[in-house]
C-alpha atoms as a PDB file:
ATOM      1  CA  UNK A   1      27.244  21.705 -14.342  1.00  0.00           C
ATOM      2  CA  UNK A   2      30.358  22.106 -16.607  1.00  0.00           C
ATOM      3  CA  UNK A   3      33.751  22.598 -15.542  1.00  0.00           C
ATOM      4  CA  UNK A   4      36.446  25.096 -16.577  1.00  0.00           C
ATOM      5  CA  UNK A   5      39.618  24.689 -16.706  1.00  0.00           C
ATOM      6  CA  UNK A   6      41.765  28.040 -17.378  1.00  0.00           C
ATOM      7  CA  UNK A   7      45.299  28.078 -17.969  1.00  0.00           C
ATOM      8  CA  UNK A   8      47.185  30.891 -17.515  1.00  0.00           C
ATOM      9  CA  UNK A   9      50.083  30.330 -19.791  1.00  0.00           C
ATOM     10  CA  UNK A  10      49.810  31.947 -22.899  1.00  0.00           C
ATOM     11  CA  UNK A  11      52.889  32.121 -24.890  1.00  0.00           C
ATOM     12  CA  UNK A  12      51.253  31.443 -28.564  1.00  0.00           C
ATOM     13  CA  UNK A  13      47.947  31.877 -29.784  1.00  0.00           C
ATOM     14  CA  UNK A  14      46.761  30.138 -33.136  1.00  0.00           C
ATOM     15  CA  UNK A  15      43.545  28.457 -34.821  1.00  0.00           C
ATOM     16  CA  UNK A  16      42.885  25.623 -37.460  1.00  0.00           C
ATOM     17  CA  UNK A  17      40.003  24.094 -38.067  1.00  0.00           C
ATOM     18  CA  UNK A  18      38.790  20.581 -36.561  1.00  0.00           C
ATOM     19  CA  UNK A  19      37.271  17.994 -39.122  1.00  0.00           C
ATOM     20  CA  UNK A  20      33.919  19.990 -38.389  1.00  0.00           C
ATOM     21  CA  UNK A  21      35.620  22.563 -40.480  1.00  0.00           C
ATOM     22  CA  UNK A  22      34.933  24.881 -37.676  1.00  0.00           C
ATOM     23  CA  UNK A  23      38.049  27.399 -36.788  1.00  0.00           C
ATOM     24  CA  UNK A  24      39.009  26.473 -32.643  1.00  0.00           C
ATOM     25  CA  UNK A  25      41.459  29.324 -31.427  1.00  0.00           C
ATOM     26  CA  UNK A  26      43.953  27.597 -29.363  1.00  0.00           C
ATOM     27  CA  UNK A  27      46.957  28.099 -26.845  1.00  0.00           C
ATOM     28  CA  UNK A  28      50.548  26.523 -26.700  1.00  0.00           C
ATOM     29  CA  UNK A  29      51.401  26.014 -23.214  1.00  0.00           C
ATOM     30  CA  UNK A  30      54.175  24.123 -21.199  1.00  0.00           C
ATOM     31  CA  UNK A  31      53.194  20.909 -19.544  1.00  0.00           C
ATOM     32  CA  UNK A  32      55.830  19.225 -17.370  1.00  0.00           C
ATOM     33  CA  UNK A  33      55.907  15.215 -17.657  1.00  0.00           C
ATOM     34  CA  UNK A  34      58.107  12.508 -16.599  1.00  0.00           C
ATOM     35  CA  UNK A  35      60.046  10.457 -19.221  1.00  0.00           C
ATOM     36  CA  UNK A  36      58.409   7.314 -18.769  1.00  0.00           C
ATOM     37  CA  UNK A  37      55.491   9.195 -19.520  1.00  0.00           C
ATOM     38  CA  UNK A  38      56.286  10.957 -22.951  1.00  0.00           C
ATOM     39  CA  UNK A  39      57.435   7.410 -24.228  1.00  0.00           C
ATOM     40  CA  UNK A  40      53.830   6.431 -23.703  1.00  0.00           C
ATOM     41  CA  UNK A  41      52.228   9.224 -25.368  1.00  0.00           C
ATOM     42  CA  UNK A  42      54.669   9.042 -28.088  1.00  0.00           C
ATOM     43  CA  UNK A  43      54.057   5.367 -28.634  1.00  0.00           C
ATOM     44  CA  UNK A  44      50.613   6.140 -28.537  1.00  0.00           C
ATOM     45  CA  UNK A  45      50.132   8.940 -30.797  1.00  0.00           C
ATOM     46  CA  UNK A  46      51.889   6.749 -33.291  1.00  0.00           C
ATOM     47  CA  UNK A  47      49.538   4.081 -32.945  1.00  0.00           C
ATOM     48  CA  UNK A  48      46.519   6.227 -32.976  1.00  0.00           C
ATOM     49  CA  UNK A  49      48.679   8.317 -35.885  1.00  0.00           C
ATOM     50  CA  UNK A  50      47.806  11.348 -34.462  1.00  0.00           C
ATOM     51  CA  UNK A  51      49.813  14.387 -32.717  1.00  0.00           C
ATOM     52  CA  UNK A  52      50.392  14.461 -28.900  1.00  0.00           C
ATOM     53  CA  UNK A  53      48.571  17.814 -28.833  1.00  0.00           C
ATOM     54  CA  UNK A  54      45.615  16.291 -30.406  1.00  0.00           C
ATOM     55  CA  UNK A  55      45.715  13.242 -27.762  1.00  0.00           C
ATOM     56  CA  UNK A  56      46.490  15.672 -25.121  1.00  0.00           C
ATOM     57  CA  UNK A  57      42.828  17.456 -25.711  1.00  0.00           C
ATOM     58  CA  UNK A  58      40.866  14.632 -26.026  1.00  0.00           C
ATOM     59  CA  UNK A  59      42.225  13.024 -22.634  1.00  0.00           C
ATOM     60  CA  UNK A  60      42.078  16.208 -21.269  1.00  0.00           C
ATOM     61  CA  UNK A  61      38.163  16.810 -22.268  1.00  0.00           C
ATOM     62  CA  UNK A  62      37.824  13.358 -21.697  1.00  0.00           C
ATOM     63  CA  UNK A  63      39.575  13.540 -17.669  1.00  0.00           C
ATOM     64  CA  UNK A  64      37.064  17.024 -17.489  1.00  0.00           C
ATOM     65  CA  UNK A  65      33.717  15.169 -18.510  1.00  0.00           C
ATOM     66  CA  UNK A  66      34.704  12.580 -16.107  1.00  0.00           C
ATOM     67  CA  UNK A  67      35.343  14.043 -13.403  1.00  0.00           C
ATOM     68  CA  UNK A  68      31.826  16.394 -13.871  1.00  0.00           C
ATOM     69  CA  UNK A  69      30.066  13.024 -14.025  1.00  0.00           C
ATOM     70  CA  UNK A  70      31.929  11.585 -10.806  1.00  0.00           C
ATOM     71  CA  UNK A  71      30.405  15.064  -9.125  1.00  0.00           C
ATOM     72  CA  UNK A  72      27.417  14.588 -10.364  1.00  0.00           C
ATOM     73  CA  UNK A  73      26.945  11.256  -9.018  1.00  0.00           C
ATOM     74  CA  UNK A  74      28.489  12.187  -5.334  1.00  0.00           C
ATOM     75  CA  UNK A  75      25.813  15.298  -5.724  1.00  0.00           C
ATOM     76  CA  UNK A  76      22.890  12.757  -6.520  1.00  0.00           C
ATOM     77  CA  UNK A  77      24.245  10.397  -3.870  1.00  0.00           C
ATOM     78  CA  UNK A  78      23.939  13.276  -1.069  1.00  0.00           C
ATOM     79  CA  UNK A  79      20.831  14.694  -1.903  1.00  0.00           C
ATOM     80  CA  UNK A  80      19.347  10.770  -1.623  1.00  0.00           C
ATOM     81  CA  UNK A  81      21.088  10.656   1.578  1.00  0.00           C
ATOM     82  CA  UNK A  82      19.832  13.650   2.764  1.00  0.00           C
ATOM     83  CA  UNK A  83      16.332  12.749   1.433  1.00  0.00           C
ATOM     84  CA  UNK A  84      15.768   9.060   1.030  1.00  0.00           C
ATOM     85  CA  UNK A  85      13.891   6.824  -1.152  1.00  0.00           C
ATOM     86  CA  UNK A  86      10.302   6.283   0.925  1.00  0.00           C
ATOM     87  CA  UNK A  87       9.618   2.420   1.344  1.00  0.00           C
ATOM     88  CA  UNK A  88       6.166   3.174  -0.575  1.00  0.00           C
ATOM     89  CA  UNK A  89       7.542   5.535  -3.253  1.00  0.00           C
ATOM     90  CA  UNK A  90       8.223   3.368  -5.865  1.00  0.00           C
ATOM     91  CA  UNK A  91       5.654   0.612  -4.952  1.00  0.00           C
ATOM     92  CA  UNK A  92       3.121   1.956  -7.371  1.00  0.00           C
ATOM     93  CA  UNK A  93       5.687   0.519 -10.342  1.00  0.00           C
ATOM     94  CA  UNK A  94       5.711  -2.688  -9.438  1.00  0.00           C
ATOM     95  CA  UNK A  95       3.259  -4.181 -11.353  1.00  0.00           C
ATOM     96  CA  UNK A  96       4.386  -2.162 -14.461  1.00  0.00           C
ATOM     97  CA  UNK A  97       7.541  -4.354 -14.756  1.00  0.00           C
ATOM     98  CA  UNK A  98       7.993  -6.332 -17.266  1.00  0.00           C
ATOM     99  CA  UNK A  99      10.971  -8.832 -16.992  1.00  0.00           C
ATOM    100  CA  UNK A 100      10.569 -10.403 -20.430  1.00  0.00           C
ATOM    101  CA  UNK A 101       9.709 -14.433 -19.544  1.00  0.00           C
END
């Protein structure tokens, strides 16, 4: 399952290429933050010497892939709920196990 995430603030549109040298068209939005915030992406970007909007899409395809694996898991966790594990269906593995003595 993959996640989109629209934004419908589109002020400036531009492209440059990534170090893949592939061209990624991109949008400038406006993202509201609190000082105390800023300071830490600032201080961060530094460190990393990067740019915030660099940081900003990483964390923010980072937070995305995240939270599709955190819904993924709650998905798996129903579906066992709704169908559990038999007491017999894995007994046939048993003696395949190897624990490495």
């Amino acid at each position: 399952m993959f996640c989109a995430v629209d934004i419908h603030i589109n002020t400036e549109c531009y492209s440059y290429s990534n170090q893949h040298k592939k061209e990624v068209f991109v949008r400038t939005i406006q993202v509201t933050l609190d000082d105390d915030l800023v300071a830490a992406v600032d201080n961060t970007v530094k460190q990393l010497k990067t740019t915030r909007s660099s940081f900003a899409r990483k964390a923010l395809r980072d937070a995305i892939n995240q939270t599709n694996i955190v819904m993924l898991e709650e998905k798996h966790k129903q579906g066992y709920e709704r169908y559990p594990v038999g007491k017999t269906e894995f007994s046939g593995w048993e003696a395949e196990q190897e624990w490495g003595d």
